[in-house]
PDB file of N, CA and C in Angstrom:
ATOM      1  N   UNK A   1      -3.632 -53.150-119.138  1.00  0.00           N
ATOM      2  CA  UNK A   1      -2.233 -53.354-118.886  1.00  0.00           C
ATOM      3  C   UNK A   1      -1.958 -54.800-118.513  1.00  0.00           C
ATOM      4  N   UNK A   2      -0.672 -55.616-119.045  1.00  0.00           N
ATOM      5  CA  UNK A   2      -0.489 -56.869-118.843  1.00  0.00           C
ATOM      6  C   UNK A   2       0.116 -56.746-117.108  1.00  0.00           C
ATOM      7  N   UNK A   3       0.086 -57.856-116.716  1.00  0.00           N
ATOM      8  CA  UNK A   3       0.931 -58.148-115.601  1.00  0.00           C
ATOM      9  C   UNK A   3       2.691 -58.508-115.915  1.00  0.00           C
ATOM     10  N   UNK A   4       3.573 -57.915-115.269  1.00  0.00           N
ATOM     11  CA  UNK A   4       4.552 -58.374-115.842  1.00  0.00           C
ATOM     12  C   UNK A   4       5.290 -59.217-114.289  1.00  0.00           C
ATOM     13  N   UNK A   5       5.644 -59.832-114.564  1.00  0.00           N
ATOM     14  CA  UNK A   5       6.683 -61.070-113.270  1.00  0.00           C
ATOM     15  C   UNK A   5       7.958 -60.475-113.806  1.00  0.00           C
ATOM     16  N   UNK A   6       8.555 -60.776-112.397  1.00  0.00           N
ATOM     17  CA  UNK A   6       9.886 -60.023-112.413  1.00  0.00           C
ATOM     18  C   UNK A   6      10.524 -62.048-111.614  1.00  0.00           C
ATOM     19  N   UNK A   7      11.455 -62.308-112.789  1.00  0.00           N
ATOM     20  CA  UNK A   7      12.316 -63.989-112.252  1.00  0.00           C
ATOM     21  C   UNK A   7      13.691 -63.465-111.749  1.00  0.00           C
ATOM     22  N   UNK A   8      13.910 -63.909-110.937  1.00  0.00           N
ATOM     23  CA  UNK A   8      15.608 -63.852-110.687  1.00  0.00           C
ATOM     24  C   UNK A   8      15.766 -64.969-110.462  1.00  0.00           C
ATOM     25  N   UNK A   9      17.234 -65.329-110.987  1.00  0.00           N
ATOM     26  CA  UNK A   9      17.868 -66.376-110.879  1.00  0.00           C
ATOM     27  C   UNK A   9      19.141 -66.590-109.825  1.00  0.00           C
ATOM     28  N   UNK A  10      18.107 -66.763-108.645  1.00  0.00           N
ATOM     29  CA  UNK A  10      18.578 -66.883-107.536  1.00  0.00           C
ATOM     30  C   UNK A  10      18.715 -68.464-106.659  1.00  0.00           C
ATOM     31  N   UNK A  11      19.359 -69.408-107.603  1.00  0.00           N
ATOM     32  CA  UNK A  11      19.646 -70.807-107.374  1.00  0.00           C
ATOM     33  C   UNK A  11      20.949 -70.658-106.027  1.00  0.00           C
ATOM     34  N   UNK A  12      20.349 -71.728-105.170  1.00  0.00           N
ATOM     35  CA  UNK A  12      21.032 -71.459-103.673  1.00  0.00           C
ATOM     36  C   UNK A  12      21.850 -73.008-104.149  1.00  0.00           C
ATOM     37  N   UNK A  13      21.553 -74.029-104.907  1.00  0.00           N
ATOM     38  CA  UNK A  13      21.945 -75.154-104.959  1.00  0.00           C
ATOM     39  C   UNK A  13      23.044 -75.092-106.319  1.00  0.00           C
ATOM     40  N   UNK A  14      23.110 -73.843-106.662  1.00  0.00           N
ATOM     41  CA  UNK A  14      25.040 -73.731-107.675  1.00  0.00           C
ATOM     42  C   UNK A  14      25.590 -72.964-107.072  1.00  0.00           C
ATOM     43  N   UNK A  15      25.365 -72.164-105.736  1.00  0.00           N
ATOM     44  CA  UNK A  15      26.820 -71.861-105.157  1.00  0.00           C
ATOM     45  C   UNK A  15      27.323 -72.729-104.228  1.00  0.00           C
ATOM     46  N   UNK A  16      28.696 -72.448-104.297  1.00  0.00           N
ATOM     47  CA  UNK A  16      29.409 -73.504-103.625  1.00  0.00           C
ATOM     48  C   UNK A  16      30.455 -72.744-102.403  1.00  0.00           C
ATOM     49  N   UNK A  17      29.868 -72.893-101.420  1.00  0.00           N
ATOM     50  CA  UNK A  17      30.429 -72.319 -99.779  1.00  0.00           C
ATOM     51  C   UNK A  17      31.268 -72.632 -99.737  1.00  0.00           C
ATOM     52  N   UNK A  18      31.943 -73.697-100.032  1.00  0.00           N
ATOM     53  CA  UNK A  18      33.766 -73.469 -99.814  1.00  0.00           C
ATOM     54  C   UNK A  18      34.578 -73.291-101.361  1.00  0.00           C
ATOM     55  N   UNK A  19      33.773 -72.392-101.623  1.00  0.00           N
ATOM     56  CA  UNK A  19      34.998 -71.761-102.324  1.00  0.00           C
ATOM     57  C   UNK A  19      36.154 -70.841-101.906  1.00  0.00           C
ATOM     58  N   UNK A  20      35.988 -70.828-100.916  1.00  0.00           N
ATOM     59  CA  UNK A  20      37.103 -70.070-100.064  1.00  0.00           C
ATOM     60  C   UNK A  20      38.274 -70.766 -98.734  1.00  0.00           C
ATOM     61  N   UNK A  21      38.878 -70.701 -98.118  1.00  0.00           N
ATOM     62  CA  UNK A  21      39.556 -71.607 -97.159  1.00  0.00           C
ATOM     63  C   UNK A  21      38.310 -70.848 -96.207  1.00  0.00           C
ATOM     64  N   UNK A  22      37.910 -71.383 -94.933  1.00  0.00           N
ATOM     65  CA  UNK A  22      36.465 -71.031 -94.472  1.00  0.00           C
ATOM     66  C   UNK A  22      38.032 -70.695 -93.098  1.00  0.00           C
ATOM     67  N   UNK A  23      37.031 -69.893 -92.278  1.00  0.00           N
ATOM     68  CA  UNK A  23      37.882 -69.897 -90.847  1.00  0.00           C
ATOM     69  C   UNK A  23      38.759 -70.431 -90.069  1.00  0.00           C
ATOM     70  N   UNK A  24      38.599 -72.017 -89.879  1.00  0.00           N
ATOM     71  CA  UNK A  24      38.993 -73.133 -89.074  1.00  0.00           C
ATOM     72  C   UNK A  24      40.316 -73.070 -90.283  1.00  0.00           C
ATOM     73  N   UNK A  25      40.011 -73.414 -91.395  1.00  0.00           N
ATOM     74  CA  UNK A  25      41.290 -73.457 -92.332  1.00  0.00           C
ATOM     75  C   UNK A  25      42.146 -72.309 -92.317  1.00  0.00           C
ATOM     76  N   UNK A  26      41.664 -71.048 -92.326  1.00  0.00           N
ATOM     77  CA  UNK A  26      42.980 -70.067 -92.444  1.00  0.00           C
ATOM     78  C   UNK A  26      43.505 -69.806 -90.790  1.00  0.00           C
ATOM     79  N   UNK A  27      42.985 -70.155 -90.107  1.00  0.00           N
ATOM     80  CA  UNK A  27      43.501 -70.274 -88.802  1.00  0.00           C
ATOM     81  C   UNK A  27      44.766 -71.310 -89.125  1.00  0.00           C
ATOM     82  N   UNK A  28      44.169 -72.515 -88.949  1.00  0.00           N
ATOM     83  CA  UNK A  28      45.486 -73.954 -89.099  1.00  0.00           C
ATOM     84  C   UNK A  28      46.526 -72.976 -90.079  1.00  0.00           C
ATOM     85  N   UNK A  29      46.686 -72.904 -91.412  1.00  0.00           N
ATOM     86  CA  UNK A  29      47.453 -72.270 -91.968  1.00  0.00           C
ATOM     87  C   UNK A  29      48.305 -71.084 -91.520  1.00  0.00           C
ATOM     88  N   UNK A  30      47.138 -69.896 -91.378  1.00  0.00           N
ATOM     89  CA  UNK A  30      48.538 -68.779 -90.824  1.00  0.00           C
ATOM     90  C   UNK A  30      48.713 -69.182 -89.127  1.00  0.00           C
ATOM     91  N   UNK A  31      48.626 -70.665 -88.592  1.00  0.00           N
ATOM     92  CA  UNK A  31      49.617 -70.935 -87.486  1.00  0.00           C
ATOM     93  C   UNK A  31      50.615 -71.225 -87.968  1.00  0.00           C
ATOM     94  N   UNK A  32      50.752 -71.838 -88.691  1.00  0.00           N
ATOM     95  CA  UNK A  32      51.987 -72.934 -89.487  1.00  0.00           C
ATOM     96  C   UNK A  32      52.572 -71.533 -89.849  1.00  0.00           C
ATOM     97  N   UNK A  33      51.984 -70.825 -90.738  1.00  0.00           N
ATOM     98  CA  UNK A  33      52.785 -69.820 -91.328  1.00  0.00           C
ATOM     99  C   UNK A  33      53.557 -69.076 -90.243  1.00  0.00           C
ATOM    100  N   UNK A  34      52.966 -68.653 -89.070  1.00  0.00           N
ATOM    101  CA  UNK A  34      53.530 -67.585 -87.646  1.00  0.00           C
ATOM    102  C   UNK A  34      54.408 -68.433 -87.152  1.00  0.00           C
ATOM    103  N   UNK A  35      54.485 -69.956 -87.467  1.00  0.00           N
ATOM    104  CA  UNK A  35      55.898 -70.186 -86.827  1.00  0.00           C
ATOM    105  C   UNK A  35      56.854 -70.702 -87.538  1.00  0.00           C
ATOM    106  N   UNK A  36      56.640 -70.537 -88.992  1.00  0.00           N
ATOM    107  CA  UNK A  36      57.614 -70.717 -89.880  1.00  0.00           C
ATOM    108  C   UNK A  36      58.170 -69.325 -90.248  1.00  0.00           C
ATOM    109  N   UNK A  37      57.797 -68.491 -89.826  1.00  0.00           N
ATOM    110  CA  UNK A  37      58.251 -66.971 -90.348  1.00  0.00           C
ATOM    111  C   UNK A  37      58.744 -66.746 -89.015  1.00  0.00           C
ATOM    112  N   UNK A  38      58.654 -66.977 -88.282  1.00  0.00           N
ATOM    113  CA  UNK A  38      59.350 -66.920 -86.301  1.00  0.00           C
ATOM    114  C   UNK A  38      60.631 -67.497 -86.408  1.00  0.00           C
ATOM    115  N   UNK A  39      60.937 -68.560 -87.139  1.00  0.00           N
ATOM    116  CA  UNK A  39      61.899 -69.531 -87.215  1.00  0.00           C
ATOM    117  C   UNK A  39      63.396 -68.805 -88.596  1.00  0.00           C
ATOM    118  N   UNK A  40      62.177 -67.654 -89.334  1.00  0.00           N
ATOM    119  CA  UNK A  40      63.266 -67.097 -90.544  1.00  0.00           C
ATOM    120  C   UNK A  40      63.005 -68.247 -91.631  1.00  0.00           C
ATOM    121  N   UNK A  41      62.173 -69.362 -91.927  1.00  0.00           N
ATOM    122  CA  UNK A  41      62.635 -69.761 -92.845  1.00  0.00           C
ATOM    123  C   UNK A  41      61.536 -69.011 -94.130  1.00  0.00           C
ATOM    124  N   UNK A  42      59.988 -68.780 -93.570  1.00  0.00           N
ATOM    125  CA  UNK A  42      59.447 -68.230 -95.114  1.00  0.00           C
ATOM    126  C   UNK A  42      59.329 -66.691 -94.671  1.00  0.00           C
ATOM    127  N   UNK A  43      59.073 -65.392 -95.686  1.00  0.00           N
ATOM    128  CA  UNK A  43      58.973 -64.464 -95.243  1.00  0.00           C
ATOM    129  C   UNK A  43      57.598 -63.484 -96.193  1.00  0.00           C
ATOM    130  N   UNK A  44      57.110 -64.071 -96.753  1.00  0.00           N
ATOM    131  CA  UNK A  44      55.765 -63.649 -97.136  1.00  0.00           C
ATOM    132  C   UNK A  44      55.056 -64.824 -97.708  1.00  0.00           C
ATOM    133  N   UNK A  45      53.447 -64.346 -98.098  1.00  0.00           N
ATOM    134  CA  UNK A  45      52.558 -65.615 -98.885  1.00  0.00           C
ATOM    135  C   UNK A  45      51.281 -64.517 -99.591  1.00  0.00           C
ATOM    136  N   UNK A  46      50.914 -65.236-100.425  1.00  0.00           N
ATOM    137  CA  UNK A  46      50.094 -64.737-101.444  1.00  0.00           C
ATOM    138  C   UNK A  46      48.814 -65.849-101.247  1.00  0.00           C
ATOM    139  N   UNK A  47      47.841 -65.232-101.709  1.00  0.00           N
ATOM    140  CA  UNK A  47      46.645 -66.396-101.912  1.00  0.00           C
ATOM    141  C   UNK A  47      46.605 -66.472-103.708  1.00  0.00           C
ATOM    142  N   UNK A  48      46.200 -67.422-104.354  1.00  0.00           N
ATOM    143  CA  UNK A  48      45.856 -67.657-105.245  1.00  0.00           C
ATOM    144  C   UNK A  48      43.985 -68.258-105.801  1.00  0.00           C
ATOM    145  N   UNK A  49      43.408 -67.236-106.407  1.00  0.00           N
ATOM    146  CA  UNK A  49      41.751 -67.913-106.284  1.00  0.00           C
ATOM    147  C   UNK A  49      41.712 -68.422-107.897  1.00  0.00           C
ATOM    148  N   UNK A  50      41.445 -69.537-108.139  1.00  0.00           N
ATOM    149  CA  UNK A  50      40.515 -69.728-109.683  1.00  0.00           C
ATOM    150  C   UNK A  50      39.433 -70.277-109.189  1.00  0.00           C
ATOM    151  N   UNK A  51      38.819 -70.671-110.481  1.00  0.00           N
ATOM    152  CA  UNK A  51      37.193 -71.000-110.530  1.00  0.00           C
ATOM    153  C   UNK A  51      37.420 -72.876-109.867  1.00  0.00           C
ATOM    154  N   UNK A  52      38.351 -73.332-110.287  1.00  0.00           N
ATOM    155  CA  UNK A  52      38.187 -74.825-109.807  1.00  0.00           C
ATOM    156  C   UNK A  52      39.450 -75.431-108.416  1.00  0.00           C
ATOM    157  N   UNK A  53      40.354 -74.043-108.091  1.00  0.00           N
ATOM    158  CA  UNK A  53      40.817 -74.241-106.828  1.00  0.00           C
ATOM    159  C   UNK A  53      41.379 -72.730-105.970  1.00  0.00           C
ATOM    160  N   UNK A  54      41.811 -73.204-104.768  1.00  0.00           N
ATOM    161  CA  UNK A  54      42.236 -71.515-104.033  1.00  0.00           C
ATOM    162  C   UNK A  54      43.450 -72.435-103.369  1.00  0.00           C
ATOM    163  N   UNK A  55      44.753 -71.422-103.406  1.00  0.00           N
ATOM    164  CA  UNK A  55      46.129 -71.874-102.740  1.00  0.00           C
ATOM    165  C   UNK A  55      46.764 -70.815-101.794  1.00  0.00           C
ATOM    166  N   UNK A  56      47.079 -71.232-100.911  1.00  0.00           N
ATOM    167  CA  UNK A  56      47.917 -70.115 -99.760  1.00  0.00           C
ATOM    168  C   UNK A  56      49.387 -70.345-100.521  1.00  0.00           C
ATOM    169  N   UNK A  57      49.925 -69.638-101.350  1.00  0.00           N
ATOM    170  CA  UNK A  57      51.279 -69.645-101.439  1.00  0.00           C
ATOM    171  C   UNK A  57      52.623 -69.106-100.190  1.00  0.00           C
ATOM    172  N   UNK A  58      53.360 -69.997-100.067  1.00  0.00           N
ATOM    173  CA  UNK A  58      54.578 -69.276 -99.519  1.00  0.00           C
ATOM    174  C   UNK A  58      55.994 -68.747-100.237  1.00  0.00           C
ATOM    175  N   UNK A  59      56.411 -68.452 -99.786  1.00  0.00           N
ATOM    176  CA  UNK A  59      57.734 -67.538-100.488  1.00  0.00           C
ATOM    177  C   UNK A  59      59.128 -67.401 -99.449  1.00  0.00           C
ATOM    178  N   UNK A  60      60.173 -67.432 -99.943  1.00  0.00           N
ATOM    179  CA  UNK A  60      60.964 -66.990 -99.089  1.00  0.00           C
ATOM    180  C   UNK A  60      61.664 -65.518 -99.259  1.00  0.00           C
ATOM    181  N   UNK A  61      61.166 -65.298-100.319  1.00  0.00           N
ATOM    182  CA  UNK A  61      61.821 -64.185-101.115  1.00  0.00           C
ATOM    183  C   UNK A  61      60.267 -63.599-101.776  1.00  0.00           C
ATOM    184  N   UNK A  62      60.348 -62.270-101.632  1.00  0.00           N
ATOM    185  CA  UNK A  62      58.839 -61.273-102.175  1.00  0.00           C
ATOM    186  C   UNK A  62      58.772 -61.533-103.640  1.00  0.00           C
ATOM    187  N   UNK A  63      60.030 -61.915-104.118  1.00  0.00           N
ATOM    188  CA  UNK A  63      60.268 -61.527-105.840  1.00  0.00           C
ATOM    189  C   UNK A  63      60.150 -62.682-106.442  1.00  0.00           C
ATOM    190  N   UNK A  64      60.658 -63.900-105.409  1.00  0.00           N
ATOM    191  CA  UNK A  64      60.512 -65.636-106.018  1.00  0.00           C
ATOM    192  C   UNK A  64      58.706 -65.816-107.154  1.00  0.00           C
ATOM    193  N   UNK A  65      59.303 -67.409-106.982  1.00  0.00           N
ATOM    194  CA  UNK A  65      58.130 -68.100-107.189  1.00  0.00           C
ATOM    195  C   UNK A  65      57.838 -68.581-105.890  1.00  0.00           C
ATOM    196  N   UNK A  66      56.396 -68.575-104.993  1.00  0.00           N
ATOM    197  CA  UNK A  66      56.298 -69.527-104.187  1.00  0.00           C
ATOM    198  C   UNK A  66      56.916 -70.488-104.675  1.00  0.00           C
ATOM    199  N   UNK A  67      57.299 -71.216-103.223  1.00  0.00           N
ATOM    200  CA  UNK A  67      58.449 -72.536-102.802  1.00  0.00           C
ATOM    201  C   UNK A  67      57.540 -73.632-102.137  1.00  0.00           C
ATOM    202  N   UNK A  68      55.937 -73.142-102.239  1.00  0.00           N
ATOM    203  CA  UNK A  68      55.618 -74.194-101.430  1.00  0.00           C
ATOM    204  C   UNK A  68      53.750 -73.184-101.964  1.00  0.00           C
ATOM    205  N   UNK A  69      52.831 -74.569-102.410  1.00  0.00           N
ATOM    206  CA  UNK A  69      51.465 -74.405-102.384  1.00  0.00           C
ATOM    207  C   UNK A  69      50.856 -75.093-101.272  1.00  0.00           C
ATOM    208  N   UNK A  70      50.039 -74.354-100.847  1.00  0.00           N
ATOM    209  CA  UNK A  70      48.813 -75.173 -99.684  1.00  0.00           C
ATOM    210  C   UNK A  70      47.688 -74.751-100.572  1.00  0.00           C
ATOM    211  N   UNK A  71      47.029 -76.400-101.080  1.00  0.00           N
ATOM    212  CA  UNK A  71      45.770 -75.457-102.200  1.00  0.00           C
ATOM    213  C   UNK A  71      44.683 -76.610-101.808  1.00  0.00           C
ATOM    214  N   UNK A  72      43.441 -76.252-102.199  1.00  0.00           N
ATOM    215  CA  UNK A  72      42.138 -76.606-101.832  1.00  0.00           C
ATOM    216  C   UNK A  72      41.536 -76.553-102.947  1.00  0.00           C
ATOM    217  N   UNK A  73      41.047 -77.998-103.660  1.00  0.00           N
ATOM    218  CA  UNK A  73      40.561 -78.096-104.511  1.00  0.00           C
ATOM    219  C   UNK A  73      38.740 -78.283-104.261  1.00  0.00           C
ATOM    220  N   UNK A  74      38.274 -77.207-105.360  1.00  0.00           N
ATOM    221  CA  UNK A  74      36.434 -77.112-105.217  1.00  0.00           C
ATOM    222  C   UNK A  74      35.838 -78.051-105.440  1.00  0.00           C
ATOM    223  N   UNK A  75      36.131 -78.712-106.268  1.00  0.00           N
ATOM    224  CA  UNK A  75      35.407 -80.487-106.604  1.00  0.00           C
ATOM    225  C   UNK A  75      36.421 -81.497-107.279  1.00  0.00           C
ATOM    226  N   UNK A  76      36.755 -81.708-106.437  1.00  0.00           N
ATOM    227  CA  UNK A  76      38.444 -83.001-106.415  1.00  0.00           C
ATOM    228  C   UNK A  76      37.374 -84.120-106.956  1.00  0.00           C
ATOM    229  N   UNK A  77      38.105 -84.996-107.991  1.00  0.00           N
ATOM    230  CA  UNK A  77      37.752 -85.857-108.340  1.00  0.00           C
ATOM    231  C   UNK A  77      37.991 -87.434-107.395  1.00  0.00           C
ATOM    232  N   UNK A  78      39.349 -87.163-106.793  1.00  0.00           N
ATOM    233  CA  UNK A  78      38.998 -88.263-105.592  1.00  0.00           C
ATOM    234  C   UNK A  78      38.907 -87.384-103.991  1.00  0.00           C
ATOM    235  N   UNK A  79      38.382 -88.140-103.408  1.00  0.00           N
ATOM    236  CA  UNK A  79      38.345 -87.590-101.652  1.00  0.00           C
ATOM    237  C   UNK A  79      40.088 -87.186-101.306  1.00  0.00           C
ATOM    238  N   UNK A  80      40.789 -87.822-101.592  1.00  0.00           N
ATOM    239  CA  UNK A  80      42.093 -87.347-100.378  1.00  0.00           C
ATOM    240  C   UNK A  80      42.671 -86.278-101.572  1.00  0.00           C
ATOM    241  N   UNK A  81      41.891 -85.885-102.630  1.00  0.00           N
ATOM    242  CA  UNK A  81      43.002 -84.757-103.410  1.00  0.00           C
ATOM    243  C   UNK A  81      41.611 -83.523-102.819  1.00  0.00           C
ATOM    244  N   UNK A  82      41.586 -83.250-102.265  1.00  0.00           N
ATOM    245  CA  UNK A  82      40.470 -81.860-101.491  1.00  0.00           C
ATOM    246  C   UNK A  82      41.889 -80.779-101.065  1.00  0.00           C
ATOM    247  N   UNK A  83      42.742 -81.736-100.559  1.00  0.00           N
ATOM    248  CA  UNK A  83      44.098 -80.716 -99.929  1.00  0.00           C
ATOM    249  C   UNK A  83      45.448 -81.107-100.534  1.00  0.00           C
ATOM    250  N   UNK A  84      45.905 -80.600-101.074  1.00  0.00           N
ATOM    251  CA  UNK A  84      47.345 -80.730-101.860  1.00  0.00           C
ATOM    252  C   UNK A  84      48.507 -80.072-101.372  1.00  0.00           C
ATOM    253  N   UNK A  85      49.748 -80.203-101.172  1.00  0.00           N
ATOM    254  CA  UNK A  85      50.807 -79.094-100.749  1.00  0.00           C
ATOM    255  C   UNK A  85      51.900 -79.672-102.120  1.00  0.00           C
ATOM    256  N   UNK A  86      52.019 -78.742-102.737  1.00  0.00           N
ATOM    257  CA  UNK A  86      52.768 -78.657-104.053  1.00  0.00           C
ATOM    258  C   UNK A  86      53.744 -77.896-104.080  1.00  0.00           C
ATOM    259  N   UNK A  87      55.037 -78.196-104.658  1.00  0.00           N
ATOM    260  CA  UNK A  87      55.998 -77.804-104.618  1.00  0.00           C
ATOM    261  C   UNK A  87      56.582 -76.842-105.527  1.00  0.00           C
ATOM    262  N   UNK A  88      57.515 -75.969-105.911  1.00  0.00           N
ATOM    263  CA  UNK A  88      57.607 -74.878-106.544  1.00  0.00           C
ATOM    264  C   UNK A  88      57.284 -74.910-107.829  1.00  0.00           C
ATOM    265  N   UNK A  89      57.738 -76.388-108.223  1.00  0.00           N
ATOM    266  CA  UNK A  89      57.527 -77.032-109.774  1.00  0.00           C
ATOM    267  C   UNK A  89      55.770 -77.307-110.238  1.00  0.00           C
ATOM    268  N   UNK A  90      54.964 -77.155-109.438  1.00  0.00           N
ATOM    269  CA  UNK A  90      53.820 -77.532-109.072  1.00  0.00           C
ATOM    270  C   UNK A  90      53.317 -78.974-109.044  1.00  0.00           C
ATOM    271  N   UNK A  91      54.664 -80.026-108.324  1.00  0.00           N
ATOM    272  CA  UNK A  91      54.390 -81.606-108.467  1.00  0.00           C
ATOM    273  C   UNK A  91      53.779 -81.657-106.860  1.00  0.00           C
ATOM    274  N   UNK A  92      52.839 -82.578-106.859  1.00  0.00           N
ATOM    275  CA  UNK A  92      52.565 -82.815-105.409  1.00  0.00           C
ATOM    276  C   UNK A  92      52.952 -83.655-104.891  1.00  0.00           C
ATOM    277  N   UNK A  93      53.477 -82.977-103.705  1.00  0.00           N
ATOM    278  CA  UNK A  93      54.555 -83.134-102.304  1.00  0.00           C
ATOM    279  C   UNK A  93      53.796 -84.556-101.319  1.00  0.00           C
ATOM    280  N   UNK A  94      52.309 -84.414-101.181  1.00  0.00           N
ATOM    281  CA  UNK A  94      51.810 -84.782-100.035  1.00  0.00           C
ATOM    282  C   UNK A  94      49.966 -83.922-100.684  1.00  0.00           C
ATOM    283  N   UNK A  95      49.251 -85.029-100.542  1.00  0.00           N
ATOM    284  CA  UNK A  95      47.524 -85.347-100.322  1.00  0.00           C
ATOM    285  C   UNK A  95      47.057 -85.627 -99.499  1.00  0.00           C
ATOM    286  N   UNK A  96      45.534 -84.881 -98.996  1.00  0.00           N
ATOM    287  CA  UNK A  96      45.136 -85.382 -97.704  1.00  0.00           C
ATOM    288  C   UNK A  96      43.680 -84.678 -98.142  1.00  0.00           C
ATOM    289  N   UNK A  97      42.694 -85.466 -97.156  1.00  0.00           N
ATOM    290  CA  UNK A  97      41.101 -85.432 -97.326  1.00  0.00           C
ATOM    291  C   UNK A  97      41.079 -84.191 -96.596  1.00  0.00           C
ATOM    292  N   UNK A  98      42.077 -84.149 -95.463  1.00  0.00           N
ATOM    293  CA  UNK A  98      41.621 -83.299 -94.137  1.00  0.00           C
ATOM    294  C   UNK A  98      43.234 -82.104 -93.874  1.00  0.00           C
ATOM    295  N   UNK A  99      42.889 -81.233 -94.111  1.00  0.00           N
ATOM    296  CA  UNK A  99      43.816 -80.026 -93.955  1.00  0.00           C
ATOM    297  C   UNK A  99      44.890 -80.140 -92.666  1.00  0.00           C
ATOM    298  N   UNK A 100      43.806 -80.054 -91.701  1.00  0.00           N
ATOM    299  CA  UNK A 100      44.913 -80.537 -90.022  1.00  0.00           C
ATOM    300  C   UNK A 100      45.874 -81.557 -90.357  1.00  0.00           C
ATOM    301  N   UNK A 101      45.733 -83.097 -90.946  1.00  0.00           N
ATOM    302  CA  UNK A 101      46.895 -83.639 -90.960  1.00  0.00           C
ATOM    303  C   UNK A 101      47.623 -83.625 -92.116  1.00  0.00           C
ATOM    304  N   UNK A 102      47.291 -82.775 -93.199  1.00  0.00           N
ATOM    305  CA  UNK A 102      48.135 -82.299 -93.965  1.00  0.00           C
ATOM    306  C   UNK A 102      49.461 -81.252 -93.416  1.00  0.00           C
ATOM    307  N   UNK A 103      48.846 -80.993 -92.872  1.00  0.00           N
ATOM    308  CA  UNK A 103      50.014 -79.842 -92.308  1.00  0.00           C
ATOM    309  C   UNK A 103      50.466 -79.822 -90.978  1.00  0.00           C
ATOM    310  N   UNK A 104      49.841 -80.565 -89.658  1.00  0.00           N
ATOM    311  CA  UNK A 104      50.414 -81.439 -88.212  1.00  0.00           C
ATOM    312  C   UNK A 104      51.342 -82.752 -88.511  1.00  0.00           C
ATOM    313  N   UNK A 105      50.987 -83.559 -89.909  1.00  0.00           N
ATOM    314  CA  UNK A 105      51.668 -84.907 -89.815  1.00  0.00           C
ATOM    315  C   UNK A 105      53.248 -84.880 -90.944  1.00  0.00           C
ATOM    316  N   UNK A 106      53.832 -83.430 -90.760  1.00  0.00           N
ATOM    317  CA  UNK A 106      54.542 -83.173 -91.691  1.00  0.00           C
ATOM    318  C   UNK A 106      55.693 -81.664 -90.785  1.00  0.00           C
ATOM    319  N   UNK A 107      57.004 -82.607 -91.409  1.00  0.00           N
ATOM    320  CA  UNK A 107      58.524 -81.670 -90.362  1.00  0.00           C
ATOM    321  C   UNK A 107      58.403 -80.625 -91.410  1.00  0.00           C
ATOM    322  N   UNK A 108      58.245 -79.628 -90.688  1.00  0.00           N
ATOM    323  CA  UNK A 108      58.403 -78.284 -91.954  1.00  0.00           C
ATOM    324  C   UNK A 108      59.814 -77.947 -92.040  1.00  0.00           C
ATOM    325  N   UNK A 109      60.763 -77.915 -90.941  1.00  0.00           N
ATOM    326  CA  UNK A 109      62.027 -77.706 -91.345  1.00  0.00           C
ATOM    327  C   UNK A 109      63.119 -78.810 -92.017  1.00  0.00           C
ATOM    328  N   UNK A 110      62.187 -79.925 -92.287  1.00  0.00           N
ATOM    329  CA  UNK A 110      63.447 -80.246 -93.063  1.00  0.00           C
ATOM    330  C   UNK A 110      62.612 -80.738 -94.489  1.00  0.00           C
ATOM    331  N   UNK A 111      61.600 -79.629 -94.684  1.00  0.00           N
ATOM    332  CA  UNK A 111      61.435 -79.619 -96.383  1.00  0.00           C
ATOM    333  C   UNK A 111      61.673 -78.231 -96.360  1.00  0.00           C
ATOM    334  N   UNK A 112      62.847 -78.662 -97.224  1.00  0.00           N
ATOM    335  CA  UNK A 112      63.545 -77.395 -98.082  1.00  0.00           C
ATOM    336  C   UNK A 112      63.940 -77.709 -99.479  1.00  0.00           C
ATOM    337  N   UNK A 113      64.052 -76.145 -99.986  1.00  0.00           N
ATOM    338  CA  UNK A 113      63.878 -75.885-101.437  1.00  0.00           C
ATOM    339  C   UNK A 113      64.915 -76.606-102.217  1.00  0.00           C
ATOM    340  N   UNK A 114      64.620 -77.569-103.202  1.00  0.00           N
ATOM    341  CA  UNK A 114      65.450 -78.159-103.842  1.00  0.00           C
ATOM    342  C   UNK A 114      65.154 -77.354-105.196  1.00  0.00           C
ATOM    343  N   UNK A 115      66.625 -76.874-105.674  1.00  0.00           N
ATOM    344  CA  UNK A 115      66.600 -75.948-107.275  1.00  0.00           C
ATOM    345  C   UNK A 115      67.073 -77.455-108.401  1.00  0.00           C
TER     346      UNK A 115
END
């Protein structure tokens, strides 16, 4: 009888750990979100996952288009596009390396929805 080897292709160096918003990030976010929904201005959010980014959408309306992306790109071609906040049209609003001052260095009530 031959010997047979059993291979798995179990490469630890092609997955990629933040493919997801990790803890510290969905914390910062659904704060922003608990006091923008306290205030009446958004009233639900959706996540969005693909293979080359993940977005916290907001909404003001269940039936809209999100009015507002918070998205996290998996391998940004420059450093400060890692965090994007994009607007309903999907043009970006505001770039940042680092999530916290994407969303601390910015008046949430007076960005509103322009049709």
């Amino acid at each position: 009888m031959k010997k047979i080897k059993l291979i798995v292709n179990n490469d630890k160096k092609k997955r990629n750990k933040s493919f997801f918003f990790i803890k510290k990030e969905m914390k910062t976010i659904l704060d922003l979100y608990a006091k923008m929904v306290s205030k009446g201005e958004w009233k639900d959010y959706g996540l969005t996952i693909g293979p080359k980014e993940i977005s916290f959408d907001i909404y003001q309306k269940s039936s809209d288009r999100p009015i507002l992306k918070i998205q996290k790109n998996i391998n940004p071609r420059n450093k400060d596009e890692t965090y994007l906040l994009k607007d309903r049209n999907g043009f970006i609003v505001e770039r940042s390396e680092n999530l916290e001052s994407l969303i601390k260095n910015k008046n949430w009530l007076k960005l509103k929805l322009v049709i």
